[in-house]
N, C-alpha and C. Protein backbone atom coordinates (compact mmCIF):
# COMPACT_ATOMS: atom_id res chain seq x y z
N UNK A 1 18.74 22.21 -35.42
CA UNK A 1 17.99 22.21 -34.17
C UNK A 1 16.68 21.47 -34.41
N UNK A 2 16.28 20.53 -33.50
CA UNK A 2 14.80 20.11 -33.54
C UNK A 2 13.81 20.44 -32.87
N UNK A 3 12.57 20.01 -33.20
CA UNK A 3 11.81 20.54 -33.21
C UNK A 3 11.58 20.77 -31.59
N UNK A 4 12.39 19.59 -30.50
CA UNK A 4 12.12 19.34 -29.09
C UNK A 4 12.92 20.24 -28.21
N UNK A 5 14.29 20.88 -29.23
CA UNK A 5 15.34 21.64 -28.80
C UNK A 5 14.78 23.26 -28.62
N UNK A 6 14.34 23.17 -30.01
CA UNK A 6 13.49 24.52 -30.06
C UNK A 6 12.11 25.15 -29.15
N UNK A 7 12.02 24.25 -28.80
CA UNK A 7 11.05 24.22 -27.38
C UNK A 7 11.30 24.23 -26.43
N UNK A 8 12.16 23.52 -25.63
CA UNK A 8 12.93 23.80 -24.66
C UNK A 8 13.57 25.04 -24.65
N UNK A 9 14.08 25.44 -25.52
CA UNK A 9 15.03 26.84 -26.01
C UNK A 9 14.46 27.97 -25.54
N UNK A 10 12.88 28.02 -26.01
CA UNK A 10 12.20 28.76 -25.69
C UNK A 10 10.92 29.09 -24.80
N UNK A 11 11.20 28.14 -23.73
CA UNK A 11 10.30 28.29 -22.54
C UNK A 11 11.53 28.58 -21.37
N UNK A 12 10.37 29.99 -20.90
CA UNK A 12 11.20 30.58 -19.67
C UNK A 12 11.38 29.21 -18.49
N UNK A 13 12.05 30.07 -17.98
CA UNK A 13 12.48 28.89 -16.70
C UNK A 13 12.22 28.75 -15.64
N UNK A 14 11.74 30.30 -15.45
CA UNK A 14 11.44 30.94 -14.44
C UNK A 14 9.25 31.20 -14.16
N UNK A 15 8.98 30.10 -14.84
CA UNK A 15 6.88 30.32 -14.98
C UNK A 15 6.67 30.43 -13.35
N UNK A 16 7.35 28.89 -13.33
CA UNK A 16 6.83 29.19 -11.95
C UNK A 16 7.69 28.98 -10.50
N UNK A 17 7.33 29.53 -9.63
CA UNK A 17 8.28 29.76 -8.58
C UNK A 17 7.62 28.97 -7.04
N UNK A 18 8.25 28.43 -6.42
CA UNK A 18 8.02 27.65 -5.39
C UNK A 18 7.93 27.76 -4.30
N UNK A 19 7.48 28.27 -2.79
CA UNK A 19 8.67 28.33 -1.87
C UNK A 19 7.25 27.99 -0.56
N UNK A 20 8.30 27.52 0.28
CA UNK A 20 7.50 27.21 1.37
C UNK A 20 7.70 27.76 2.90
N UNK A 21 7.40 27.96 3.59
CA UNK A 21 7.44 28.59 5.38
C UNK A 21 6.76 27.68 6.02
N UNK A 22 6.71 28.41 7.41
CA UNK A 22 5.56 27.72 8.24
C UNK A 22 5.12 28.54 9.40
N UNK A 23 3.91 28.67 9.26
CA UNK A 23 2.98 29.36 10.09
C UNK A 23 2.32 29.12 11.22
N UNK A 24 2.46 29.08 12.63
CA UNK A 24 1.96 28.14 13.54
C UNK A 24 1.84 26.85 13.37
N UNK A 25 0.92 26.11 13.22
CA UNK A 25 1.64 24.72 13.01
C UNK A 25 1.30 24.26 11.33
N UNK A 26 1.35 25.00 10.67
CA UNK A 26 1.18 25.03 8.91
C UNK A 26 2.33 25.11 8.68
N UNK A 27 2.30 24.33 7.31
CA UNK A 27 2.84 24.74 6.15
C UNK A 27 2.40 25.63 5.27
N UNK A 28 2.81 26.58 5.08
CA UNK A 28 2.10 27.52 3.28
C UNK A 28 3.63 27.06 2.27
N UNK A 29 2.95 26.48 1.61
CA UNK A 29 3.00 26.65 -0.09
C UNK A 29 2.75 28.04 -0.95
N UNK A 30 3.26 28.75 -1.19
CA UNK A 30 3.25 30.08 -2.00
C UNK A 30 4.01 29.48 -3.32
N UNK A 31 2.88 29.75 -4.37
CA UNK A 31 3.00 29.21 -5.66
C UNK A 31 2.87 30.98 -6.43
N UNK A 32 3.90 31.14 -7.25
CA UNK A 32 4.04 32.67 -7.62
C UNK A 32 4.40 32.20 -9.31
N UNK A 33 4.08 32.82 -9.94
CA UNK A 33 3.84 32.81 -11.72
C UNK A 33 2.78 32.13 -12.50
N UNK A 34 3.26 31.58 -13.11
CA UNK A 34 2.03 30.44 -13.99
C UNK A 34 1.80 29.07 -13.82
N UNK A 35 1.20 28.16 -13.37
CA UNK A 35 0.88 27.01 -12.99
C UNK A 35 0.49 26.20 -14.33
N UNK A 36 1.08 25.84 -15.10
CA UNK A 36 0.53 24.55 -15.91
C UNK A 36 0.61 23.47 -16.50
N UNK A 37 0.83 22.84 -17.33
CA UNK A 37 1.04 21.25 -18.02
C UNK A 37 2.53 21.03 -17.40
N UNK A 38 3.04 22.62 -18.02
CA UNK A 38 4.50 22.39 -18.21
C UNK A 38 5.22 22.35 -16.63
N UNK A 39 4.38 23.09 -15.53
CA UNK A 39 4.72 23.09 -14.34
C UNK A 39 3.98 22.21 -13.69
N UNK A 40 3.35 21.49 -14.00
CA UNK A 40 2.12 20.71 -13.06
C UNK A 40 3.74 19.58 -12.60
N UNK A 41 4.67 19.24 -12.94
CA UNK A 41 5.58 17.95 -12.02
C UNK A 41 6.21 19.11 -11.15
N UNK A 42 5.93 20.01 -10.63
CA UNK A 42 6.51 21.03 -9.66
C UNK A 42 5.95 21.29 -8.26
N UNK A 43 4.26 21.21 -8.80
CA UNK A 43 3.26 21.60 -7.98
C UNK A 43 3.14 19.95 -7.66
N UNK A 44 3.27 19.11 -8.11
CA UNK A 44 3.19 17.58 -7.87
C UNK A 44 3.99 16.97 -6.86
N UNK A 45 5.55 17.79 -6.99
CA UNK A 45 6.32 17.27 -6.52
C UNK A 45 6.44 18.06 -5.35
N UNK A 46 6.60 19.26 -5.16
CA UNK A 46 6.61 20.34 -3.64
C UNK A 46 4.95 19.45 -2.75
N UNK A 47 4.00 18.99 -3.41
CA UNK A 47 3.26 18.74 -2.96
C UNK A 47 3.17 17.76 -1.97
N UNK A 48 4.17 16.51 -2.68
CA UNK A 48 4.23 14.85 -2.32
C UNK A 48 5.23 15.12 -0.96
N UNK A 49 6.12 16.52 -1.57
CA UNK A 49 7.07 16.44 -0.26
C UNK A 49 6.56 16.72 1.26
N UNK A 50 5.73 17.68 0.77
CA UNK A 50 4.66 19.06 2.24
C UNK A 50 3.78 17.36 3.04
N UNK A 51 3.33 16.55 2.36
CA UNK A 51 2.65 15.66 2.64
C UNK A 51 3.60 14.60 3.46
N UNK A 52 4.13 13.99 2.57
CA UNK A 52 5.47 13.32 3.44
C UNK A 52 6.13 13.16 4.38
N UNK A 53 6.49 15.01 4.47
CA UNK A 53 7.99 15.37 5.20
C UNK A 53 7.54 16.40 6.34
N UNK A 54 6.02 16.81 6.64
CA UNK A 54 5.71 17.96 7.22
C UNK A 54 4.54 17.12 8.05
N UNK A 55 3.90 18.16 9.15
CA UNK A 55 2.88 17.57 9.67
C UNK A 55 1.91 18.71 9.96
N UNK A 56 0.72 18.66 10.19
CA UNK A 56 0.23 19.84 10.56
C UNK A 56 -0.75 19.74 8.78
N UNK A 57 -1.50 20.86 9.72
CA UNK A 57 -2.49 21.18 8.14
C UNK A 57 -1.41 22.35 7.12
N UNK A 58 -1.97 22.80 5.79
CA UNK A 58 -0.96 22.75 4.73
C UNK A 58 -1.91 24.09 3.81
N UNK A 59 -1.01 24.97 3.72
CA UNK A 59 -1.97 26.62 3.45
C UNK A 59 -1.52 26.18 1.99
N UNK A 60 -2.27 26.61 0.58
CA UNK A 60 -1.81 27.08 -0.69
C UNK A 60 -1.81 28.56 -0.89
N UNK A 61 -0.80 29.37 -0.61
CA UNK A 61 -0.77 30.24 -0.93
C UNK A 61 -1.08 30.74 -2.67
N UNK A 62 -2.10 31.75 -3.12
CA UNK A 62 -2.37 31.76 -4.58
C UNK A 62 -2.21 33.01 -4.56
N UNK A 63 -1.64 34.13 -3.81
CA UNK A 63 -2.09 35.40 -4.24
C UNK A 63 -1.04 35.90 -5.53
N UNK A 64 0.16 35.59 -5.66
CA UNK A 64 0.46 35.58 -6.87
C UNK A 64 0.65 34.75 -8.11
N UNK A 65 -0.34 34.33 -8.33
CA UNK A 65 -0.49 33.16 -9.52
C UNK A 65 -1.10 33.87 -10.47
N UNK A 66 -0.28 34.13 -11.58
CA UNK A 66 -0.87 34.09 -12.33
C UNK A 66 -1.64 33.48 -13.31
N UNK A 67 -1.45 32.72 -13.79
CA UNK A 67 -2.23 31.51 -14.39
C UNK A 67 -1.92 30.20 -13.86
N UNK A 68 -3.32 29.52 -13.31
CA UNK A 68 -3.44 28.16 -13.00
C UNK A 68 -4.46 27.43 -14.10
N UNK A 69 -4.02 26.14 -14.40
CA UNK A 69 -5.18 25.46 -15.39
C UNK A 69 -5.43 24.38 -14.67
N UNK A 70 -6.50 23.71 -14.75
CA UNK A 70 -7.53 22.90 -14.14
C UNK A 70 -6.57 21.31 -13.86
N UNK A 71 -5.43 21.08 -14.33
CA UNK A 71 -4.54 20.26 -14.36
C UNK A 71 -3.95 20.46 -12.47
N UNK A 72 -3.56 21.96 -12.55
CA UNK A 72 -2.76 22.07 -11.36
C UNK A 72 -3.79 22.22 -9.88
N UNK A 73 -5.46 22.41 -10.42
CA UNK A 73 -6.49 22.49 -9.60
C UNK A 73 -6.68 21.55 -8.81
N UNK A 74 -6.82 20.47 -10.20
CA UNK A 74 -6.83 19.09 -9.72
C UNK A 74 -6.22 18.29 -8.77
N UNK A 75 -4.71 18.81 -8.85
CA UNK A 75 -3.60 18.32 -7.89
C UNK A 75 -3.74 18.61 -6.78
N UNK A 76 -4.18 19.82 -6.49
CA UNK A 76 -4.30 20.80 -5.03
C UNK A 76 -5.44 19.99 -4.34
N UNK A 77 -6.19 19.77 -5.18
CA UNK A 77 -7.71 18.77 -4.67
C UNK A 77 -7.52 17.16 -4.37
N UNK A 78 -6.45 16.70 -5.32
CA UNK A 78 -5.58 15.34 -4.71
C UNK A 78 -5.32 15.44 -3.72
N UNK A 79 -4.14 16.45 -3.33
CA UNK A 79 -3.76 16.50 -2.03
C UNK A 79 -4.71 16.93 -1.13
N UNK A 80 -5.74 17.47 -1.28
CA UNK A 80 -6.06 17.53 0.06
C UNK A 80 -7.20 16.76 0.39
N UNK A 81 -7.61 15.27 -0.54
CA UNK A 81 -7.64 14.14 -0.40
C UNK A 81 -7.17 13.59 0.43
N UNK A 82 -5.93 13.98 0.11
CA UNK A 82 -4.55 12.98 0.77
C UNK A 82 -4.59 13.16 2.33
N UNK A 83 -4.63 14.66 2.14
CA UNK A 83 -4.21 15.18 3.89
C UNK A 83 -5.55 14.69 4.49
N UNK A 84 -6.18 14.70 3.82
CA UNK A 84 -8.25 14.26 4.67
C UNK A 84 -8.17 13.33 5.28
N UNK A 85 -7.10 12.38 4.44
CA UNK A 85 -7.54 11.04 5.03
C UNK A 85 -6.55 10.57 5.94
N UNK A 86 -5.59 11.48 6.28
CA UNK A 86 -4.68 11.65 7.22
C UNK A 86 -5.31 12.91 8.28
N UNK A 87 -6.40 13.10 8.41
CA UNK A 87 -6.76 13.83 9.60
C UNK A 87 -6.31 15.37 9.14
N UNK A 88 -5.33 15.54 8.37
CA UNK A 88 -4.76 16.87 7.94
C UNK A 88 -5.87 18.03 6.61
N UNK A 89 -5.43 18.88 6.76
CA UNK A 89 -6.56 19.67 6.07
C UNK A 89 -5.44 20.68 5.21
N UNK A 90 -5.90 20.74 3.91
CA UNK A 90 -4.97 22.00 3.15
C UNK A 90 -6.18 22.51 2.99
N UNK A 91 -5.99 24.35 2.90
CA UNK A 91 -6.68 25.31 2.61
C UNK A 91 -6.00 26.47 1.41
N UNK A 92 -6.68 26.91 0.64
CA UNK A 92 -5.78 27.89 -0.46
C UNK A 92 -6.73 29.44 0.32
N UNK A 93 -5.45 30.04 0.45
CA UNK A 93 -5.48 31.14 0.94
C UNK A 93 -4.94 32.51 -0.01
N UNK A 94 -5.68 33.60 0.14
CA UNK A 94 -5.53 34.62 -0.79
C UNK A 94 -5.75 34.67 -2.33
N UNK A 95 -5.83 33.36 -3.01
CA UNK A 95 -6.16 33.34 -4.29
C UNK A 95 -6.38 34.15 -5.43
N UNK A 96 -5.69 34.64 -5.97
CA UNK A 96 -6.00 35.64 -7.71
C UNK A 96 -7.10 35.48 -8.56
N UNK A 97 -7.72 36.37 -8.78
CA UNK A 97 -8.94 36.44 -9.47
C UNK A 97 -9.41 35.01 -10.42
N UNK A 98 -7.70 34.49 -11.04
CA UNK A 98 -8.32 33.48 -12.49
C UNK A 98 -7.81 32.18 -11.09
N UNK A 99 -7.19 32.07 -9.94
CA UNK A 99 -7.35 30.92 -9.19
C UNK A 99 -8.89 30.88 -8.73
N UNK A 100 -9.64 31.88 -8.43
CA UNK A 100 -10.82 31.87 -7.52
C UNK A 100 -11.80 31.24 -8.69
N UNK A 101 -11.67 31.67 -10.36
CA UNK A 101 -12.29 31.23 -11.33
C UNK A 101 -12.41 29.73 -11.35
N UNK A 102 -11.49 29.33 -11.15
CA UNK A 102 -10.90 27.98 -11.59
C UNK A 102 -11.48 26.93 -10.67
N UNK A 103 -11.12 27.83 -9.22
CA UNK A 103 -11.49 26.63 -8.10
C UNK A 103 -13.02 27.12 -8.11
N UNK A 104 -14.11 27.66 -8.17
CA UNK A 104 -15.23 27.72 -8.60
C UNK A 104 -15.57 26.97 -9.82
N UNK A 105 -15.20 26.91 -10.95
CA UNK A 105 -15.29 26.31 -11.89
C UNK A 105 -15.12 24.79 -11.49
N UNK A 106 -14.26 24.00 -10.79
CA UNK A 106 -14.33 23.01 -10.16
C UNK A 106 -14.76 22.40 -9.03
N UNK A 107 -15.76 23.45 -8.83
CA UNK A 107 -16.60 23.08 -7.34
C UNK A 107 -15.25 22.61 -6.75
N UNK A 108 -14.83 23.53 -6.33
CA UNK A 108 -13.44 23.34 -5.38
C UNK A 108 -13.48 25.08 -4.21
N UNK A 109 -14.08 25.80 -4.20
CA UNK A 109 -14.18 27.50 -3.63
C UNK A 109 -14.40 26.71 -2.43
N UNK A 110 -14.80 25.77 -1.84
CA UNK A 110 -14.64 25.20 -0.34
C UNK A 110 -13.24 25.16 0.00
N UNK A 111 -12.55 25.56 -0.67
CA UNK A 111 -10.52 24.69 -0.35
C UNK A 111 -10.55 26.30 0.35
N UNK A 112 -10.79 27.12 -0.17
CA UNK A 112 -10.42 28.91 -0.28
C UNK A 112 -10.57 29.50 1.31
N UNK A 113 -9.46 29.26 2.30
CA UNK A 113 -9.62 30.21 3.49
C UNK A 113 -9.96 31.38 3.25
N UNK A 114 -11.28 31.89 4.07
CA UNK A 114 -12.04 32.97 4.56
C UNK A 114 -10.91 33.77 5.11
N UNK A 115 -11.14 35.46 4.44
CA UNK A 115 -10.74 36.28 5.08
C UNK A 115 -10.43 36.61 6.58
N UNK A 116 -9.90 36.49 7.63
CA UNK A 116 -10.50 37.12 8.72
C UNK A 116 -10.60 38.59 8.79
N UNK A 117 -11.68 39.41 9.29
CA UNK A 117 -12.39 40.54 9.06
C UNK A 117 -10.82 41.07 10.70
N UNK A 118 -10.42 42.22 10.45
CA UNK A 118 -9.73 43.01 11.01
C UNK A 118 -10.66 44.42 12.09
N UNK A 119 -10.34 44.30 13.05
CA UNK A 119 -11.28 45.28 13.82
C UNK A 119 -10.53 46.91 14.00
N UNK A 120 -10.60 47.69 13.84
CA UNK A 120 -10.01 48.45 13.76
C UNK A 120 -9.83 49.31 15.80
């Protein structure tokens, strides 16, 4: 076995998970497990498609992420480059403690939809 087999062998398959809906006239992106090097052509590619193939502004769902690295930050901040300059707007909504780190850490906490406050 080599050294490239043995690596493959032993990375789950399952880091990270994908899935998309649509919410009034959104897309959400709900990104669920770990976000990184090894998943960044995932988050690249669901991305190029939401942009492409969809219209309307474009939610990142983060509330179950567990780990994102500044690789997959970056991407989220490409795209919504992308959508800017197409009039379209992505927002990351719900975010996990080490996403809220991250996109702070990258002067990126502007992407992060505001709670709306619930009236009882």
């Amino acid at each position: 076995m080599t050294l490239t087999e043995l690596a493959q062998s032993t990375l789950p398959t399952d880091v990270l998970v994908t899935s998309l809906s649509t919410e009034d006239d959104a897309t959400v992106v709900a990104l669920r497990g770990e976000a990184d090097i090894l998943t960044l052509p995932v988050i690249s590619d669901v991305l190029a498609s939401v942009i492409a193939d969809h219209d309307g502004p474009v939610v990142i769902d983060l509330a179950e992420i567990a780990f994102i690295d500044t690789g997959s930050i970056r991407s989220l901040a490409r795209a919504a480059e992308l959508l800017g300059d197409r009039g379209r707007e992505l927002t990351v909504r719900s975010p996990s403690r080490i996403a809220v780190r991250m996109l702070t850490l990258l002067e990126l906490s502007h992407l992060i939809k505001p709670v709306k406050a619930t009236t009882p």
